[in-house]
Protein backbone atom coordinates (compact mmCIF):
# COMPACT_ATOMS: atom_id res chain seq x y z
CA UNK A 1 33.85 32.17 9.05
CA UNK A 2 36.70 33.42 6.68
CA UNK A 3 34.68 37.18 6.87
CA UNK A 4 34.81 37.00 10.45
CA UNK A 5 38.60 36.24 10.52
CA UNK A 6 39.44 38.79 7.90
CA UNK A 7 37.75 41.40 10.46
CA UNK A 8 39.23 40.47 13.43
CA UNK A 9 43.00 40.12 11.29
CA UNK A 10 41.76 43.92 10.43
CA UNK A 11 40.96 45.12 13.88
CA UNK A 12 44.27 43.61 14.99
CA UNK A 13 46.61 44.88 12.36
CA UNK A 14 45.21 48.30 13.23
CA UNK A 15 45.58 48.37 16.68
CA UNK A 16 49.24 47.13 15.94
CA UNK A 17 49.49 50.03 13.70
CA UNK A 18 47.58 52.95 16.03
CA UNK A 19 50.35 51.51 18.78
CA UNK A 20 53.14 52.05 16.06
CA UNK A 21 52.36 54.99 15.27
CA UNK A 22 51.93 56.34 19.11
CA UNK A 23 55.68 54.76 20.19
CA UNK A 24 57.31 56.90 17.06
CA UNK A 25 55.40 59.96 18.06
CA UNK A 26 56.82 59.30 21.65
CA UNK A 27 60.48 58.37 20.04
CA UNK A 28 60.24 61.23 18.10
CA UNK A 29 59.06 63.93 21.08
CA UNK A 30 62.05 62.40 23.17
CA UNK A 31 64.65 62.72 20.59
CA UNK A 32 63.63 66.24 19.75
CA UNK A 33 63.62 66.81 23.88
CA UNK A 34 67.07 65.12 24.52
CA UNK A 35 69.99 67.68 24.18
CA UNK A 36 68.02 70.56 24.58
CA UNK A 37 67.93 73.02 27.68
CA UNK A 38 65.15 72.06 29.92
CA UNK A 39 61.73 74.29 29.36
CA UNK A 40 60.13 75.86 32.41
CA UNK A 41 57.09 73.49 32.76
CA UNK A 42 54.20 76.73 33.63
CA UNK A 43 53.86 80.21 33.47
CA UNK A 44 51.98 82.82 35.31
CA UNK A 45 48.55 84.15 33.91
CA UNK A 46 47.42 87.39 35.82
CA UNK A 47 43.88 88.61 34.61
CA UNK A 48 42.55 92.12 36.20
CA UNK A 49 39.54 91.22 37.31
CA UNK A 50 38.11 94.99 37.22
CA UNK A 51 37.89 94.94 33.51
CA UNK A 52 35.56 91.67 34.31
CA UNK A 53 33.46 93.44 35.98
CA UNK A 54 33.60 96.19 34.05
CA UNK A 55 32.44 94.93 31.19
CA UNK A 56 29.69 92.23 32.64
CA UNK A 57 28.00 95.87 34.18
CA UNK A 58 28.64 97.44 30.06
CA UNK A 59 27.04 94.57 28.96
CA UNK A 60 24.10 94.27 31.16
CA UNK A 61 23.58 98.12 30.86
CA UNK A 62 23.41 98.12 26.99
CA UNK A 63 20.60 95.09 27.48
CA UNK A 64 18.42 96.91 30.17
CA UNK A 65 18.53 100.27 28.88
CA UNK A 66 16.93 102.05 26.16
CA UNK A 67 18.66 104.27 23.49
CA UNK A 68 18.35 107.63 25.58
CA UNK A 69 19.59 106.09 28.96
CA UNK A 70 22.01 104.48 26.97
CA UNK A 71 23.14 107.62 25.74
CA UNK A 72 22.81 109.61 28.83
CA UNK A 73 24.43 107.12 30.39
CA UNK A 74 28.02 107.69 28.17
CA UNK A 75 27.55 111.14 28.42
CA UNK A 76 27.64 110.69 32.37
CA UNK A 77 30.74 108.19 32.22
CA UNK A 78 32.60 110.26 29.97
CA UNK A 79 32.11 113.51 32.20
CA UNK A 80 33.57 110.82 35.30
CA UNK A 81 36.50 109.27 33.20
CA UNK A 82 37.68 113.09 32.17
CA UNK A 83 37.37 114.01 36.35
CA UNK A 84 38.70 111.02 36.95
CA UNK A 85 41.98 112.08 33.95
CA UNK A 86 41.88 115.76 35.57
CA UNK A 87 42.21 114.17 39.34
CA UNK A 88 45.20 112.10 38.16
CA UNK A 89 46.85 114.61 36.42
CA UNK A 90 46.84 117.02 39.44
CA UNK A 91 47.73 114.34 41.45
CA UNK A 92 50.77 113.81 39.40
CA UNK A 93 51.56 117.00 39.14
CA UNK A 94 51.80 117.22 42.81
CA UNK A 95 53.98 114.60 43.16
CA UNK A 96 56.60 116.33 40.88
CA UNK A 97 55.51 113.99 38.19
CA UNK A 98 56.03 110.60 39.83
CA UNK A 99 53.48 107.78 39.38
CA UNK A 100 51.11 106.70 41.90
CA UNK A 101 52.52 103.52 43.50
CA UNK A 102 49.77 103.94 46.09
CA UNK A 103 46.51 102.36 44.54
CA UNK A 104 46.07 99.05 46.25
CA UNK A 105 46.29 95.70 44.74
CA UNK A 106 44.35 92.71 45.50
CA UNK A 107 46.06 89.31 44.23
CA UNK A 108 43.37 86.61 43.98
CA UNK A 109 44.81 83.28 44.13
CA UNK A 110 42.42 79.57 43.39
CA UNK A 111 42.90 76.55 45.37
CA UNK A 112 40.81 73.71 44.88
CA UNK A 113 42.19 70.63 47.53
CA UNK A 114 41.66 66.80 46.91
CA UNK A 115 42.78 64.63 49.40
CA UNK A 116 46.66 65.02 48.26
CA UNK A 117 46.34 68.86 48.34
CA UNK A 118 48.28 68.14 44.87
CA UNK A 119 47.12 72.07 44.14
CA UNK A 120 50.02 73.07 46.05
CA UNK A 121 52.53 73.05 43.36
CA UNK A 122 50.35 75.29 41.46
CA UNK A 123 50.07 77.53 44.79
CA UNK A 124 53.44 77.60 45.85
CA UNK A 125 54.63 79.02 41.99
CA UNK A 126 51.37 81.84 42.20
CA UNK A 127 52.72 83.13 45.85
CA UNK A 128 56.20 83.13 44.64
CA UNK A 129 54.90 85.28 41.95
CA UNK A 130 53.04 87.35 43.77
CA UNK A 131 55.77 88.26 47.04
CA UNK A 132 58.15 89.26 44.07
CA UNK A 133 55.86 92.42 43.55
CA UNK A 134 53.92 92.92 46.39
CA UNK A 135 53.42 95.40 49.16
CA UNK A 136 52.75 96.00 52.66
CA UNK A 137 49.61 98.16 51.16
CA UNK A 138 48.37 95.51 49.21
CA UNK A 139 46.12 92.47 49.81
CA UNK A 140 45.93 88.12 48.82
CA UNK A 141 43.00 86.77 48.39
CA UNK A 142 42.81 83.04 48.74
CA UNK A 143 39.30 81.47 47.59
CA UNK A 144 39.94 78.18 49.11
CA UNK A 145 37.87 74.83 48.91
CA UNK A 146 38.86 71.51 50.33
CA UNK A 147 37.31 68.42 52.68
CA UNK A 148 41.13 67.88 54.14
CA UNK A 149 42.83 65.02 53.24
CA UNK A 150 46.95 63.75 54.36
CA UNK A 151 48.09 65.83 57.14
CA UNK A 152 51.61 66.13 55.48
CA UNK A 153 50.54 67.51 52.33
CA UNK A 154 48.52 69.97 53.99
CA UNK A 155 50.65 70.77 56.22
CA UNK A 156 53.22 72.10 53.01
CA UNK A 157 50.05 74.15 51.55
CA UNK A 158 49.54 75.98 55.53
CA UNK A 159 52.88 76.49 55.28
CA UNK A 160 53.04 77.87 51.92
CA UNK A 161 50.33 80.23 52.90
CA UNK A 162 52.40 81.53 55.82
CA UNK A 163 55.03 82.43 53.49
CA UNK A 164 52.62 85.72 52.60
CA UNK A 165 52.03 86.44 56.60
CA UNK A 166 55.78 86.13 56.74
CA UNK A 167 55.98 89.26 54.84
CA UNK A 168 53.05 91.18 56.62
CA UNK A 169 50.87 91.13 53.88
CA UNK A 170 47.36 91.03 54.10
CA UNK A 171 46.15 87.40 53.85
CA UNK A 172 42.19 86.92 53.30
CA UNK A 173 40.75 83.39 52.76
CA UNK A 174 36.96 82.93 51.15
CA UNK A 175 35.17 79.85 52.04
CA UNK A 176 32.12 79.55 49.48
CA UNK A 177 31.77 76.15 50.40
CA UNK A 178 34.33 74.12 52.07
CA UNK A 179 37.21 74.30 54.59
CA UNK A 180 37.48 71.16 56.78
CA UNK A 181 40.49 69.43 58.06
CA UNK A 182 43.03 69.91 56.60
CA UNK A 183 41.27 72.71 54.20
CA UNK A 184 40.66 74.53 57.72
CA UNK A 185 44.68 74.06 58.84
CA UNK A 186 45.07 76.21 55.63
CA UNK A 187 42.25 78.78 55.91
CA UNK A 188 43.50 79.78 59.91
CA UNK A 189 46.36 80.75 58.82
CA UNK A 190 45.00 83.86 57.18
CA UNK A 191 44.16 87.43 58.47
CA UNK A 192 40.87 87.17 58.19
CA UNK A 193 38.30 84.26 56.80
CA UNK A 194 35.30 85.17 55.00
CA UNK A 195 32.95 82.14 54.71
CA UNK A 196 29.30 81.78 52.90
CA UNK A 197 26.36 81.12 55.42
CA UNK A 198 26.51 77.60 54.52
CA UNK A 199 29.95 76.84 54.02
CA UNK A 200 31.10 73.65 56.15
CA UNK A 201 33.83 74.65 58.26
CA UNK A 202 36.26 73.13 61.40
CA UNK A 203 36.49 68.91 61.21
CA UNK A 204 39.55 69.22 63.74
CA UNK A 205 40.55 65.91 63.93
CA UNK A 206 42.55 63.33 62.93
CA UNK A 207 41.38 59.59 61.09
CA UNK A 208 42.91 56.77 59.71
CA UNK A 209 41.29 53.27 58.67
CA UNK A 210 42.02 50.30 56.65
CA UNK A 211 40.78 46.93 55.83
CA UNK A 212 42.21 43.47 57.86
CA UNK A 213 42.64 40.37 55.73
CA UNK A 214 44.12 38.23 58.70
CA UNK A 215 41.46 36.25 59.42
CA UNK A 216 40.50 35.61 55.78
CA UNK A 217 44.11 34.72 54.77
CA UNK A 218 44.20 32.41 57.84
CA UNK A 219 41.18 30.80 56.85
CA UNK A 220 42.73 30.23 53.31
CA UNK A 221 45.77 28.95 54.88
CA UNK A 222 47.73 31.40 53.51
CA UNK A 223 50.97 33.26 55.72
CA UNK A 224 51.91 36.44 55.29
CA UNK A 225 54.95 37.82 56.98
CA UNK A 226 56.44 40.84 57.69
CA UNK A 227 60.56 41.69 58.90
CA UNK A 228 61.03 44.68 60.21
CA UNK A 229 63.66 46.68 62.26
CA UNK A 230 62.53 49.06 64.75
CA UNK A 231 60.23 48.18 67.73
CA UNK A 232 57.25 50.59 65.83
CA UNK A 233 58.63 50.44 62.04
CA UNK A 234 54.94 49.13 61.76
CA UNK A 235 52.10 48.99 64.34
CA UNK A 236 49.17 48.13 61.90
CA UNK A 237 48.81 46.10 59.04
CA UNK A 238 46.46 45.09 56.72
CA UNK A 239 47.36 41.71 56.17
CA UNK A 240 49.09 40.59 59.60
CA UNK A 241 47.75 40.34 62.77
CA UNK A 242 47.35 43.63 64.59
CA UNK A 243 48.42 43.47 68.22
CA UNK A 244 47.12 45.45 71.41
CA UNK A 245 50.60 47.16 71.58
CA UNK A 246 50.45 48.19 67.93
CA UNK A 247 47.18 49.14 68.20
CA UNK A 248 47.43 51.71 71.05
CA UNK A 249 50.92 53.00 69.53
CA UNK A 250 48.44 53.95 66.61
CA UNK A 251 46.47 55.50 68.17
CA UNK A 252 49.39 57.62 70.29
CA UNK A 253 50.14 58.87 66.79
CA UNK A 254 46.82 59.93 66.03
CA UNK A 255 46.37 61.72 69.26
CA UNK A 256 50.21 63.42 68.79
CA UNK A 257 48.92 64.73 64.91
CA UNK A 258 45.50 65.95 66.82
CA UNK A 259 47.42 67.77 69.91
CA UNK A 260 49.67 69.33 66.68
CA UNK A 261 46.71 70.55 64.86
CA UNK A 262 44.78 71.93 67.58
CA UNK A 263 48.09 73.88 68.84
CA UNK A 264 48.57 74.80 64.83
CA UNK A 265 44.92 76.06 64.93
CA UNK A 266 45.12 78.02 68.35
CA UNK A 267 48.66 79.81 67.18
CA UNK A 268 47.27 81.42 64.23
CA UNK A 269 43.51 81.95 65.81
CA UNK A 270 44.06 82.50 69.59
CA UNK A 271 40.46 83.43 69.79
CA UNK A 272 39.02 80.54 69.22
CA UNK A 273 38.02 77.85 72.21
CA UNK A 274 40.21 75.00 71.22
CA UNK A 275 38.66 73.00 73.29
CA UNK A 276 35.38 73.52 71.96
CA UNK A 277 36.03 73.25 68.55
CA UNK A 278 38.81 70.82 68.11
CA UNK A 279 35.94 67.49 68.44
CA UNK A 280 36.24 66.65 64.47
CA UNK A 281 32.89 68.12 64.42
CA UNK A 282 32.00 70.46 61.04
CA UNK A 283 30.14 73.80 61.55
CA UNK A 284 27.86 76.11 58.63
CA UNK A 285 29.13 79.34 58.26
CA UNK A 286 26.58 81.27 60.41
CA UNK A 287 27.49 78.45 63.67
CA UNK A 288 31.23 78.57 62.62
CA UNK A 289 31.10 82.15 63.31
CA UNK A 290 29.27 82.33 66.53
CA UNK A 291 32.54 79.75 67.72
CA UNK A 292 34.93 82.39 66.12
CA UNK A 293 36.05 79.75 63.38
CA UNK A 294 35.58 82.57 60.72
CA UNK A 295 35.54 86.12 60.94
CA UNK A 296 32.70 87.23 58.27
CA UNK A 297 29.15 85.67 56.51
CA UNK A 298 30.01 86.87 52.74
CA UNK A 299 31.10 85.09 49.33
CA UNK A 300 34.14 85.72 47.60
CA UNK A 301 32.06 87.52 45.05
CA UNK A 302 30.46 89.93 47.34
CA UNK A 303 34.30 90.66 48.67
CA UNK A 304 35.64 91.11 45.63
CA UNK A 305 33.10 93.27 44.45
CA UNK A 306 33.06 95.20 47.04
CA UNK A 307 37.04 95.84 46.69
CA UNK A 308 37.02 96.70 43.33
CA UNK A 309 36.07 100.56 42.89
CA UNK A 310 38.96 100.97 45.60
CA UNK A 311 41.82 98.33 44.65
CA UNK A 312 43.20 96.64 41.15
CA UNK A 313 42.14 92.71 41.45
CA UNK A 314 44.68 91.05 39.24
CA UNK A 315 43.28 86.96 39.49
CA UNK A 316 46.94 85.22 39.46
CA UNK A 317 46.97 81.67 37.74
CA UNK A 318 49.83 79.62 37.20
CA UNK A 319 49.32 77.10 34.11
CA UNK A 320 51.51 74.25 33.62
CA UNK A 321 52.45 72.69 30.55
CA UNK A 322 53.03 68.78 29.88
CA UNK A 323 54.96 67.30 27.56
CA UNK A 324 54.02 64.26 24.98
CA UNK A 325 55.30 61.83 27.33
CA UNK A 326 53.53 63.27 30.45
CA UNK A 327 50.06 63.00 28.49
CA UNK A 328 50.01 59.92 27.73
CA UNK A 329 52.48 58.37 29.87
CA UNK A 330 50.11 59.59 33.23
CA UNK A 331 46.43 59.35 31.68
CA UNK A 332 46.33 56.05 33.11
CA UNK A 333 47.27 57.03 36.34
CA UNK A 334 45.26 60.01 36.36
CA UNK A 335 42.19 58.12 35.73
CA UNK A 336 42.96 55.62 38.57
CA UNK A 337 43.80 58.34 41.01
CA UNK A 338 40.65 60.55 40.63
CA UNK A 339 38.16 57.22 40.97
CA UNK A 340 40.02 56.72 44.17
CA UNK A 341 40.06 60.43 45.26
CA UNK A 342 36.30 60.51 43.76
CA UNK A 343 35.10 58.28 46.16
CA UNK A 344 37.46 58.81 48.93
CA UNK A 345 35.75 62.72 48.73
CA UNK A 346 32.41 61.39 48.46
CA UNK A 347 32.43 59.12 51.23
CA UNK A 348 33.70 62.12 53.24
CA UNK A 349 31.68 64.30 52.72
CA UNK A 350 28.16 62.15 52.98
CA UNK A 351 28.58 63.39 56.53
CA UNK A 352 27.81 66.94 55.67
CA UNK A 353 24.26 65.90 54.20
């Protein structure tokens, strides 16, 4: 008994001590933070993606081929690379020495949605970035993914999208797998949208649900009340009971956000049949084209690819950087949110299977 109690004294004084030691590490962070001029909290990373490629094709080339091809090969690259010098030289030359500002660029941005669109922060720094240099000549490339989620957050990522349209720049969004909802809001705002054959595209609706506990709280004998001011400050709750008149104001609201969306989608892609496709219903990439949903069956590799002996792809990232506090302080909540957003996402998306 006394062995058992001198473990569990051990165990405890070493928690106690592990917590000590984690509240001066925070102390001493915040101290060292306090006073001092705030840090930006991200930076841009910009990656040019035709070195990528370059070097995957090198790589595979030195595997596949055998010591004369390999050499023949060189010898052939080298003879292009000094045309290629020559070309540029002449080209210079001709331009009384000023530098080519007309090779186009293609800015490849990542946005991956959960049902908070909580990538927009991360968006809305990379498109910032980008309209600072950017050209009429040039091109954004938006590889998007997302099952929708609140219409509000969404609705900030569309807009933040517009913000390159704005400026009459090019705007292409790739759909390898998903844009519904509110992933499609954001994807018709482009130019053009380039989805895979069996990406699931459209969902143009609107849905809200939640739980009742009335009945089992009255049943318990247990009140709950609510005081509000304002005929509709609340027309649904979860614990009260729901009346006909807050019920159908609901659903107004629901039909309001769906009339918005569908008048969002038909502004930005007048060729589509609103009426048609605006039934909450999900398309695959080959059907989503025949309703004029997307524009072109290809991947985002295949585009890229295909842009890249004509264009510089620069892949822009922005990375953000957390403090002590931040790491620890918001692991907990981290872990709670994705289990919710986890099975929020896979309970929407058992539809599609």
């Amino acid at each position: 008994m006394e062995f058992l109690i001198d473990i569990g004294l051990f165990l405890a004084k070493a928690v106690i001590i592990v917590v000590a030691i984690g509240m001066v590490i925070g102390l001493i962070a915040a101290a060292g933070a306090k006073g001092k001029k705030k840090l930006e909290k991200g930076h841009i990373e910009a990656t040019k993606l035709n070195d990528r490629f370059k070097h995957m094709t090198d790589a595979l080339k030195h595997a596949a081929l055998d010591n004369a091809e390999r050499k023949a090969e060189a010898k052939a690259k080298k003879k292009r690379e000094k045309a290629e010098q020559a070309q540029k030289k002449k080209a210079l030359k001709s331009r009384g020495g000023e530098a080519d500002t007309e090779q186009k660029r293609v800015y490849v941005l990542d946005f991956n949605g959960d049902i908070k669109a909580s990538a927009t922060e991360n968006l809305r720094e990379e498109i910032s970035a980008v309209l600072s240099l950017a050209r009429s000549t040039d091109e954004v490339v938006v590889k998007l993914e997302s099952g929708g989620g609140l219409v509000h957050s969404y609705g900030l990522a569309s807009s933040q999208l517009a913000r390159i349209r704005d400026r009459h720049i090019p705007l292409t969004v790739c759909v390898d797998k998903v844009a519904a909802s509110g992933g499609y809001m954001m994807a018709c705002v482009a130019d053009r949208i380039l989805a895979a054959p069996f990406a699931v595209l459209g969902s143009i609706g609107v849905v809200a649900q939640l739980p009742n506990f009335h009945r089992l709280l009255k049943k318990s004998n247990i009140d709950f009340e609510m005081f509000t001011a304002g005929e509709y400050k609340r027309t649904v709750t979860m614990f009260g009971e729901n009346t006909k008149q807050g019920r159908e104001k609901f659903v107004q609201d629901l039909e309001d956000t769906h009339l918005l969306f569908k008048e969002f989608v038909s502004e930005h892609r007048p060729q589509v049949d609103i009426g048609k496709v605006a039934t909450g219903e999900i398309w695959f990439g080959r059907r989503a084209q025949e309703v004029k949903l997307v524009d072109e069956l290809k991947t985002s590799d295949e585009y890229l690819l295909s842009q890249a002996d004509k264009a510089d792809i620069f892949e822009v990232r922005y990375v953000q950087k957390k403090s002590l506090q931040e790491k620890f302080g918001v692991a907990a909540e981290g872990a709670v949110d994705r289990l919710l957003l986890r099975w929020w996402q896979r309970s929407n998306n058992q539809r599609w299977f």
